[in-house]
N, C-alpha and C. Protein backbone atom coordinates (compact mmCIF):
# COMPACT_ATOMS: atom_id res chain seq x y z
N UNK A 1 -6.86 -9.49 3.28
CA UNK A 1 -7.54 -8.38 2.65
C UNK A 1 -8.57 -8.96 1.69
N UNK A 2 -9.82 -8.53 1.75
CA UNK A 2 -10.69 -8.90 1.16
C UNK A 2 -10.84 -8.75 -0.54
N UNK A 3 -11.04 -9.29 -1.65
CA UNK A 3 -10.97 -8.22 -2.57
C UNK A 3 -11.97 -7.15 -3.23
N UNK A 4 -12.91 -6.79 -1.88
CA UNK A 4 -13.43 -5.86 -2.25
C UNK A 4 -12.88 -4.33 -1.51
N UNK A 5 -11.74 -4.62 -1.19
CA UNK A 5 -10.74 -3.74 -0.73
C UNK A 5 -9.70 -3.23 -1.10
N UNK A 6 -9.50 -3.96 -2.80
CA UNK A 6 -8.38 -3.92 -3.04
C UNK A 6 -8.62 -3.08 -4.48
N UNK A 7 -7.57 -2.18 -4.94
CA UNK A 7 -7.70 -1.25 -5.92
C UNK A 7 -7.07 -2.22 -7.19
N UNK A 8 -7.16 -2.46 -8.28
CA UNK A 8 -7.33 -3.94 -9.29
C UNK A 8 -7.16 -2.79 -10.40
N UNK A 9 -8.18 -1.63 -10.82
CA UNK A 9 -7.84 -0.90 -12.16
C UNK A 9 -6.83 -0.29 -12.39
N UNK A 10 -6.05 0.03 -13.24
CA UNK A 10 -4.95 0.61 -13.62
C UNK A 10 -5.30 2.09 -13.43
N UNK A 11 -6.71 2.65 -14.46
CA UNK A 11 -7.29 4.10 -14.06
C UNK A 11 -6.82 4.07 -12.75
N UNK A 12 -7.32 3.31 -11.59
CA UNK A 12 -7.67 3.75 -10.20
C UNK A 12 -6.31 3.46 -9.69
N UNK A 13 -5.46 3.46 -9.44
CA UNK A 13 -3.67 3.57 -9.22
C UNK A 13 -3.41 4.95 -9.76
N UNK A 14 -3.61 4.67 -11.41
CA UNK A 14 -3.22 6.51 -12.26
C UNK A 14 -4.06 7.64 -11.26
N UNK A 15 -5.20 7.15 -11.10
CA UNK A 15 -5.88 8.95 -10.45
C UNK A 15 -5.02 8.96 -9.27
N UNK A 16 -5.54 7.83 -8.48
CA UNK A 16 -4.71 8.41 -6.72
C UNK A 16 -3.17 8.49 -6.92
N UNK A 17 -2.45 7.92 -7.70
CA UNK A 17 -1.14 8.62 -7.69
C UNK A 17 -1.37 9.61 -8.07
N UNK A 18 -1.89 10.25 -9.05
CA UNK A 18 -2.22 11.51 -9.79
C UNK A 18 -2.45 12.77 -8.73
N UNK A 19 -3.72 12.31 -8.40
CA UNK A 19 -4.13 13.02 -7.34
C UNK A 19 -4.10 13.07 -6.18
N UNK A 20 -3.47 12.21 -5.51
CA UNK A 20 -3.75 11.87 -4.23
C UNK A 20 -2.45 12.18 -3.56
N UNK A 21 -2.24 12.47 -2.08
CA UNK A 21 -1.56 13.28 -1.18
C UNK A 21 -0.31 12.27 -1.04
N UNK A 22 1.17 12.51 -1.36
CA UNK A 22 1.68 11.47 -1.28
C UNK A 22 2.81 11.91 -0.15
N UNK A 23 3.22 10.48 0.52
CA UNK A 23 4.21 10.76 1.67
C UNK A 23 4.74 9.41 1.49
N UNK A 24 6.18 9.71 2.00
CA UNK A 24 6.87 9.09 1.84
C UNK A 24 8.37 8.23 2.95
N UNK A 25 8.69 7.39 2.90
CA UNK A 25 9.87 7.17 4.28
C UNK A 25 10.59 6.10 3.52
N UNK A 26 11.60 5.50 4.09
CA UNK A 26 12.74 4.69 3.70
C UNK A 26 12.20 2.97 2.88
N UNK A 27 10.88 2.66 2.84
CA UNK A 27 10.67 1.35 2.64
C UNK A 27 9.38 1.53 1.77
N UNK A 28 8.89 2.48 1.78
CA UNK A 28 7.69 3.28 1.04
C UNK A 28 7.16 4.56 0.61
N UNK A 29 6.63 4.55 -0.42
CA UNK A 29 6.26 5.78 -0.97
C UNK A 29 4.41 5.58 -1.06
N UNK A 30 3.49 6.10 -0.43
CA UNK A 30 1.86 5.93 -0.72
C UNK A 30 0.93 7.25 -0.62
N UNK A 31 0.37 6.98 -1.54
CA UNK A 31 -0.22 8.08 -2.27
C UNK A 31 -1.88 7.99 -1.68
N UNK A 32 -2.57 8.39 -1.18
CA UNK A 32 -4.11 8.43 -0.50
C UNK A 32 -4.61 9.76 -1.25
N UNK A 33 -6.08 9.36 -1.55
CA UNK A 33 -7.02 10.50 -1.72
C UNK A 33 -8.45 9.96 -1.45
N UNK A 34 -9.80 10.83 -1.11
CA UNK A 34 -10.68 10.37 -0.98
C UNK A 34 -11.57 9.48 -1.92
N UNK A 35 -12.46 8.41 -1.51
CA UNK A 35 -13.19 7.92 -2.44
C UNK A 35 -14.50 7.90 -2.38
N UNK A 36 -14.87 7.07 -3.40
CA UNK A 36 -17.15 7.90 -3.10
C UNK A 36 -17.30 6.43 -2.14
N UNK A 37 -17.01 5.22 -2.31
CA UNK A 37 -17.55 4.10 -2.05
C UNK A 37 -17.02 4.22 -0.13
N UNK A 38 -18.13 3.24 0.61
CA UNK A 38 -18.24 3.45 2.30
C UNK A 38 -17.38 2.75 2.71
N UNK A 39 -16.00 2.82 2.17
CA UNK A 39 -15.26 1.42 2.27
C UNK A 39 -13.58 2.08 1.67
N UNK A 40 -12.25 1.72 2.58
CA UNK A 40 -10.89 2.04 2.26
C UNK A 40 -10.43 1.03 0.94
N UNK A 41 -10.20 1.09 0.14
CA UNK A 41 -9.37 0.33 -0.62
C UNK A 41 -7.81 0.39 -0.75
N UNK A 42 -7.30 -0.91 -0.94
CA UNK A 42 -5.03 -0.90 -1.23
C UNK A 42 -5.06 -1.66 -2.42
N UNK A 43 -4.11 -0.32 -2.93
CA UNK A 43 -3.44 -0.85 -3.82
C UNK A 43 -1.99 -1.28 -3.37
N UNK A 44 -1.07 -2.03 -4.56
CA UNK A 44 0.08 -2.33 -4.02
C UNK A 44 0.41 -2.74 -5.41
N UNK A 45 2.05 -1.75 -5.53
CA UNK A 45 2.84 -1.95 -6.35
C UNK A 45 4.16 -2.27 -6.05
N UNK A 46 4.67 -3.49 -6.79
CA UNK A 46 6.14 -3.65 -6.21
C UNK A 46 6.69 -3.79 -7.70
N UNK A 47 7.72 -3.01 -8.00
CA UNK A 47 8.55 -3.21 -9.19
C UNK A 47 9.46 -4.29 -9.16
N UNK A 48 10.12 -4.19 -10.84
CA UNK A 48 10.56 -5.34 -11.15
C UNK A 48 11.70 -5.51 -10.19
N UNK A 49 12.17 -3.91 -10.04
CA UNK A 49 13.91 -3.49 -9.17
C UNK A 49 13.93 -4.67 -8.14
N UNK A 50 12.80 -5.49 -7.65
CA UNK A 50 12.97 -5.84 -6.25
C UNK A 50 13.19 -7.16 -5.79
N UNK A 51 12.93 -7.82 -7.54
CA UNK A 51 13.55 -9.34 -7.25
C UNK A 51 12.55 -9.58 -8.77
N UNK A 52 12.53 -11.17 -8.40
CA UNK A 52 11.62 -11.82 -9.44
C UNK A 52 10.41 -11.84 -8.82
N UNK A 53 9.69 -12.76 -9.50
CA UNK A 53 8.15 -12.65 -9.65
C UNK A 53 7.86 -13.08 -7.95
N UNK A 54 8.99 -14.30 -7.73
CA UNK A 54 8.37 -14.97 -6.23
C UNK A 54 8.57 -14.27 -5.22
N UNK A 55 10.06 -13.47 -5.52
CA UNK A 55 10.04 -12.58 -4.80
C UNK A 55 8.99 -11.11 -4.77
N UNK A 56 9.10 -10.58 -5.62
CA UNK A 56 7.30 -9.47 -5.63
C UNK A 56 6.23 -9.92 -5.18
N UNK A 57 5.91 -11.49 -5.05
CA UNK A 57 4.55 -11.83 -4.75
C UNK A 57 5.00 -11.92 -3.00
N UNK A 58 6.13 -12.23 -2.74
CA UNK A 58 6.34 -12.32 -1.26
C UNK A 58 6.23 -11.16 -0.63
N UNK A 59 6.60 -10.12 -1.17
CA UNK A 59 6.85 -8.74 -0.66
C UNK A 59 5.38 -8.23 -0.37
N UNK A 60 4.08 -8.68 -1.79
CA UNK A 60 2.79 -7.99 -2.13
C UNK A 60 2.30 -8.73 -0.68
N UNK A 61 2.52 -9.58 -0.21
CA UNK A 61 1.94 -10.28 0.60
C UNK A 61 2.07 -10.05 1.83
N UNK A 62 3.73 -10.03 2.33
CA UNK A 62 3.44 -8.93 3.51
C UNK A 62 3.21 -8.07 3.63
N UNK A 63 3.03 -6.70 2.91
CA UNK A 63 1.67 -5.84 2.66
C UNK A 63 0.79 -6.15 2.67
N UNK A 64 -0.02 -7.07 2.40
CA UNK A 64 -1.38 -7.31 3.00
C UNK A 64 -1.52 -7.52 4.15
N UNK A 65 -0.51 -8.12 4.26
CA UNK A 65 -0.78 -8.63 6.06
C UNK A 65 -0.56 -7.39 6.95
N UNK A 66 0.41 -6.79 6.57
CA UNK A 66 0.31 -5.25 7.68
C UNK A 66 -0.49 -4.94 7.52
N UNK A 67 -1.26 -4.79 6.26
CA UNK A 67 -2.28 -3.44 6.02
C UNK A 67 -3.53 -4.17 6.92
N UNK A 68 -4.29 -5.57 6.63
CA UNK A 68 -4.64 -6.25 7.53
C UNK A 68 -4.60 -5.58 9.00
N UNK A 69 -3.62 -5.63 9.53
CA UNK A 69 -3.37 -5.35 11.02
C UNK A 69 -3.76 -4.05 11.49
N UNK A 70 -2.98 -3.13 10.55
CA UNK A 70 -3.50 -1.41 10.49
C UNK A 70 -4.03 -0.81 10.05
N UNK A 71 -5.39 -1.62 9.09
CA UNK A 71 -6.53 -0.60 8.45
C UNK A 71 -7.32 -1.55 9.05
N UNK A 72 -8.26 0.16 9.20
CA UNK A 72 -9.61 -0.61 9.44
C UNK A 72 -10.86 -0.09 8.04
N UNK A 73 -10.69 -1.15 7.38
CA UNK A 73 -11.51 -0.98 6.17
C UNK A 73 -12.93 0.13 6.21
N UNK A 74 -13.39 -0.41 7.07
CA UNK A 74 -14.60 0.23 7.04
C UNK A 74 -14.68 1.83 7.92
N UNK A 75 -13.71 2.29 8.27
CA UNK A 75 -13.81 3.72 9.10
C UNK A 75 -13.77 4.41 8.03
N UNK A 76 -13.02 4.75 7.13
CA UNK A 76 -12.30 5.73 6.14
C UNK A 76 -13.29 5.05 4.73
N UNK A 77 -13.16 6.15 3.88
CA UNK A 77 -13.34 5.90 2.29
C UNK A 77 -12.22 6.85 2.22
N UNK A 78 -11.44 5.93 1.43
CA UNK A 78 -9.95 6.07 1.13
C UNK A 78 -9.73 5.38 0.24
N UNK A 79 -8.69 5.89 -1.27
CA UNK A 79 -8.21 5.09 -1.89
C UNK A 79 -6.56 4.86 -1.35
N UNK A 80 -5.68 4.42 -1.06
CA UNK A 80 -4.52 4.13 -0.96
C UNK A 80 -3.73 3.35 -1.65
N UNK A 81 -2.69 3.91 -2.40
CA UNK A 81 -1.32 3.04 -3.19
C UNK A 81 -0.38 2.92 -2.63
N UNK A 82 -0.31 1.61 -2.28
CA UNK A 82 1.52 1.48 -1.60
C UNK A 82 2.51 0.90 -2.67
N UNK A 83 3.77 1.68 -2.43
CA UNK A 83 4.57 1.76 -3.88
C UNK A 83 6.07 0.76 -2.61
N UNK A 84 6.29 0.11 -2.92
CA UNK A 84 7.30 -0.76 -2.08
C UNK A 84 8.62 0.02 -3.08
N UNK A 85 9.64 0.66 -2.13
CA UNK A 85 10.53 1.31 -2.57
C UNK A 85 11.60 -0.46 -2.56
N UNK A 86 12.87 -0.20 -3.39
CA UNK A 86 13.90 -1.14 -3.24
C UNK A 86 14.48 -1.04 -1.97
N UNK A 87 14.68 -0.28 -1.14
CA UNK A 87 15.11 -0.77 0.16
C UNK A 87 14.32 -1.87 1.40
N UNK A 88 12.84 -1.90 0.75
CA UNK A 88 12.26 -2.80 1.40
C UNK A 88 13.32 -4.04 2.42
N UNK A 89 13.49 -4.45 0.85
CA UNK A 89 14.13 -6.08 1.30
C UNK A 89 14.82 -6.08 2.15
N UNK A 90 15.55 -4.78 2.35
CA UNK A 90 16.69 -4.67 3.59
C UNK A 90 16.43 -4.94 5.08
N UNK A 91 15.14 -4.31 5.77
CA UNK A 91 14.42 -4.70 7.00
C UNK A 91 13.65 -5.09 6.94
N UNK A 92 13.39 -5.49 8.49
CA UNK A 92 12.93 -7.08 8.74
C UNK A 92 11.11 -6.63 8.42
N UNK A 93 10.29 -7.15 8.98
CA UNK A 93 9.31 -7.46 8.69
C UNK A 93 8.92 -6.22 9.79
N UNK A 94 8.99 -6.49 10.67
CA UNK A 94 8.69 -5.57 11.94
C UNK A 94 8.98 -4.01 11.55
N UNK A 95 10.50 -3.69 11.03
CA UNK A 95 10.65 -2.47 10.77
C UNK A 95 9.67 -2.01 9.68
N UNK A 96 9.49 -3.07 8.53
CA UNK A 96 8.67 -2.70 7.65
C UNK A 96 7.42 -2.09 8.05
N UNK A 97 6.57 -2.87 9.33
CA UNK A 97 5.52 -2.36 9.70
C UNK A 97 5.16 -1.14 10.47
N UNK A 98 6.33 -1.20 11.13
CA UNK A 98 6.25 0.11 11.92
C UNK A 98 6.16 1.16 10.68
N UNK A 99 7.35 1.43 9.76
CA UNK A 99 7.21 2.14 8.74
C UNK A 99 6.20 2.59 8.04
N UNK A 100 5.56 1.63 7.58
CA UNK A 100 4.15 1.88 7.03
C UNK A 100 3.42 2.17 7.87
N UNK A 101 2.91 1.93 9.32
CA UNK A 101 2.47 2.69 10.48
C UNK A 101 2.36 3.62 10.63
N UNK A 102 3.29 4.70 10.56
CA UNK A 102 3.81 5.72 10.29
C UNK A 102 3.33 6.97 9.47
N UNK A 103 3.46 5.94 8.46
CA UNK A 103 2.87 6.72 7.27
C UNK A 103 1.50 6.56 7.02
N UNK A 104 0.71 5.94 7.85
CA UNK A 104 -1.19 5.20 7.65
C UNK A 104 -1.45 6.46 8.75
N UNK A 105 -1.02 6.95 9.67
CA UNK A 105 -1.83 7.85 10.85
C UNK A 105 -2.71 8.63 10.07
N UNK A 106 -3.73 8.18 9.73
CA UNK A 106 -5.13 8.81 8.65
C UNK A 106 -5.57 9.62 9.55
């Protein structure tokens, strides 16, 4: 993921959770609303609940890599927050993706 794709302000997490349409399933909770810029942006939050730091940075990471696989940056202007629920850790990588799959049908 590039980082001109990626949502970085705290404001910009607060509005699209705020405002933005949220849905939800067993490994995630993500919140989408529209944006002005010609271009999708991800955010990604993983709480402390879900391990330590190496572990959160492992988790932030295979989120990129799905999102990688199943966005296409440039179709949509979209902001998107992915909120990594604590059951994550439980399935595998694959279930994870399908999951979030799921929940991306934009």
């Amino acid at each position: 993921m590039k980082a001109i794709n990626r949502i970085k302000a705290t404001d910009d997490f607060a509005l699209t959770i705020k405002k933005g349409k949220a849905q939800r399933n067993q490994s995630y909770v993500i919140h989408c609303r529209e944006n002005d810029m010609p271009y999708t942006r991800v955010g990604i939050s993983v709480s402390v609940k879900l391990g330590n730091a190496v572990t959160r940075n492992r988790i932030k990471r295979q989120i990129r890599n799905i999102c990688d696989q199943l966005i296409d940056y440039n179709a949509q202007s979209l902001d998107i927050v992915i909120i990594a629920k604590p059951s994550f850790i439980n399935y595998s990588f694959d279930d994870n993706k399908q999951a979030l799959a799921q929940l991306l049908k934009l």
